[in-house]
C-alpha atoms as a PDB file:
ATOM      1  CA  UNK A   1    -106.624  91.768  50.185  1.00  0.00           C
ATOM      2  CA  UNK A   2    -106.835  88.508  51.429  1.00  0.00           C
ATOM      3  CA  UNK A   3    -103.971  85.550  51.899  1.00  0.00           C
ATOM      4  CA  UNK A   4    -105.514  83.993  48.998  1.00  0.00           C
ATOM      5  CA  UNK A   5    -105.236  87.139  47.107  1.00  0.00           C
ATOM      6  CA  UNK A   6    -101.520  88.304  47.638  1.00  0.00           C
ATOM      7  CA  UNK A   7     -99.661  87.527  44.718  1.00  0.00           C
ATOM      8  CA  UNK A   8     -97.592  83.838  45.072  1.00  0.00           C
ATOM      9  CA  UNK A   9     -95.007  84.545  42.505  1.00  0.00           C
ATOM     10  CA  UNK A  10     -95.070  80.852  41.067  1.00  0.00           C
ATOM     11  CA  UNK A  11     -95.415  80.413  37.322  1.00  0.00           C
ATOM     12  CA  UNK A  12     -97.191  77.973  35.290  1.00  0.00           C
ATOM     13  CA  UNK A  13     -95.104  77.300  31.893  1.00  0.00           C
ATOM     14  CA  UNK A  14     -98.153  75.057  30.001  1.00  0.00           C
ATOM     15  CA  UNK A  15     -98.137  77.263  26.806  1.00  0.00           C
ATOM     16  CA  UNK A  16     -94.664  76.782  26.239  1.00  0.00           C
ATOM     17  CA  UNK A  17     -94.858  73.095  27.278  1.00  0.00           C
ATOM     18  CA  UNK A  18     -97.762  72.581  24.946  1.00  0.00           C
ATOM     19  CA  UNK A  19     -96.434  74.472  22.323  1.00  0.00           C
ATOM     20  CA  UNK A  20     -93.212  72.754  22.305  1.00  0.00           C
ATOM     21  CA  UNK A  21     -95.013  69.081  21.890  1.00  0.00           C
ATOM     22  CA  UNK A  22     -97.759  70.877  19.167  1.00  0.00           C
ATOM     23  CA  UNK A  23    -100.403  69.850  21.881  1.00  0.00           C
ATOM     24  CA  UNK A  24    -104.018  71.515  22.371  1.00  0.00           C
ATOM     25  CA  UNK A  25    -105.092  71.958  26.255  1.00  0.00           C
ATOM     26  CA  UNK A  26    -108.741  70.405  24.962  1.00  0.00           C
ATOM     27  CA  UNK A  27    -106.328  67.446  24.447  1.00  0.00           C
ATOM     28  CA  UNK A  28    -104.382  67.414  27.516  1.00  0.00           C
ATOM     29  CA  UNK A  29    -107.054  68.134  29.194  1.00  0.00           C
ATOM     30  CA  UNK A  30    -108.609  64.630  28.386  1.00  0.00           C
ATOM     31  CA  UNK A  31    -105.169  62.833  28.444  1.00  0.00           C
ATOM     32  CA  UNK A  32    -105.210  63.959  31.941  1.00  0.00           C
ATOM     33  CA  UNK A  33    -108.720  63.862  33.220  1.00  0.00           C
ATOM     34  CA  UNK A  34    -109.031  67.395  33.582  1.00  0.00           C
ATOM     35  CA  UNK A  35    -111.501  69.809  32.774  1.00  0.00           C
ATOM     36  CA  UNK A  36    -110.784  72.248  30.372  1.00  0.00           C
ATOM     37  CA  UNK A  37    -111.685  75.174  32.865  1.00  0.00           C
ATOM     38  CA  UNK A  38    -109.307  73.890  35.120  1.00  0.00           C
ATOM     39  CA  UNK A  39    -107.156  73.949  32.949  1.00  0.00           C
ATOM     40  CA  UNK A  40    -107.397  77.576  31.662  1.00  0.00           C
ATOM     41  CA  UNK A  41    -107.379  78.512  35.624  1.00  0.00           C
ATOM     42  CA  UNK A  42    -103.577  76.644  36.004  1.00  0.00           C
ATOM     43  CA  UNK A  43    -102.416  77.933  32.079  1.00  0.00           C
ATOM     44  CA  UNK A  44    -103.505  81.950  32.693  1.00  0.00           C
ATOM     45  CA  UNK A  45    -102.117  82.261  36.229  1.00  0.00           C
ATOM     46  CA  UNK A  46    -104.671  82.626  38.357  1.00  0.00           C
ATOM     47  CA  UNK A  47    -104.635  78.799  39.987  1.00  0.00           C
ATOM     48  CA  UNK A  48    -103.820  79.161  43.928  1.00  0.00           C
ATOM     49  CA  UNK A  49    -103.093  76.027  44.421  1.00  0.00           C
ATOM     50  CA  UNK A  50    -102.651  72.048  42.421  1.00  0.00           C
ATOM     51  CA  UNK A  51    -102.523  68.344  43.286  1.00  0.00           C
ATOM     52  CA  UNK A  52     -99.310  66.453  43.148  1.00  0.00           C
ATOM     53  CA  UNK A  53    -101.537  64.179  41.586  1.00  0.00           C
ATOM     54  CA  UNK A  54    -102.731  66.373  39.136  1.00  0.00           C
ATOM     55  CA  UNK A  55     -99.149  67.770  38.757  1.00  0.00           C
ATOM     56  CA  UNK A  56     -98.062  64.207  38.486  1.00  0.00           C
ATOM     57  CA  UNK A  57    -100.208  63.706  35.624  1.00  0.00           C
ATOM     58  CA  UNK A  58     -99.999  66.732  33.763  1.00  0.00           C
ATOM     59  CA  UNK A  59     -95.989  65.666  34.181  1.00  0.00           C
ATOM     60  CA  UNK A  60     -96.702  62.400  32.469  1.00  0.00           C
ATOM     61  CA  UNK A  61     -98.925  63.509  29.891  1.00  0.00           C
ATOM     62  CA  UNK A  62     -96.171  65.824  28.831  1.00  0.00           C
ATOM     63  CA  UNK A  63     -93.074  63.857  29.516  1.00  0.00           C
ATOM     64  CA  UNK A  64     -91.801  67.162  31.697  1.00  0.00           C
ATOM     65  CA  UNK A  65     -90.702  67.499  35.670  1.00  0.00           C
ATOM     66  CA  UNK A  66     -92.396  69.530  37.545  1.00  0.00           C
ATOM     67  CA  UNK A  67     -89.630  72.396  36.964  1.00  0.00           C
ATOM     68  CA  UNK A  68     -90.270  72.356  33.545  1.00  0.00           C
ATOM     69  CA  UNK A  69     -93.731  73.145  34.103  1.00  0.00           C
ATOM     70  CA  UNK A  70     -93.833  75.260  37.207  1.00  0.00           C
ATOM     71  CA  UNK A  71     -90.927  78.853  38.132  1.00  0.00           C
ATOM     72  CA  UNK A  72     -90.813  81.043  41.075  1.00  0.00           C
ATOM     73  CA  UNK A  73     -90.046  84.336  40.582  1.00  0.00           C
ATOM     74  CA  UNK A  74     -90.173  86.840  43.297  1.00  0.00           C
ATOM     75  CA  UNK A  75     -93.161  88.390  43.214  1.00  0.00           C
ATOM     76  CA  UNK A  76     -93.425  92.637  43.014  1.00  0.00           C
ATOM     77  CA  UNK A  77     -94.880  94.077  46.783  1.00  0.00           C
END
C-alpha cells in the first residue's frame, strides 16, 4: 500500500449538499466547470486530493463552507 493508498479519513458530503438544494451533479458540474467524472471521483470517496479553487467554487455554487461540504473522521488502521 502506497501513501496515496492509506485511507485519509476526510469525507465528502455532496449528496447531502445536493440533495438538500434538489440539485443534479450533471448540473453542478457545469455551474462549476467541472467534469462530471471529476465529480463522481470527489462525491464516491475516492478523490485524494482538491483545489481550493475548485473547493471555492463548488462552495459558491452551493452557497455552503467548506465544512459543510467536507468531515474528518478518524480513519479505521
Amino acid at each position: 500500500m502506497t501513501a496515496d493508498d492509506e485511507p485519509h479519513g476526510v469525507r465528502v458530503h455532496l449528496d447531502r449538499l445536493l440533495a438538500e438544494r434538489d440539485m443534479t451533479l450533471t448540473e453542478l458540474g457545469d455551474r462549476v466547470g467541472i467534469t462530471l467524472a471529476n465529480l463522481s471521483i470527489l462525491k464516491n470517496q475516492r478523490a485524494r486530493a482538491i483545489r481550493f479553487s475548485t473547493l471555492a467554487k463548488i462552495c459558491a455554487v452551493l452557497d455552503c463552507q467548506p465544512g459543510d461540504l467536507l468531515s474528518f473522521e478518524e480513519p479505521d488502521a
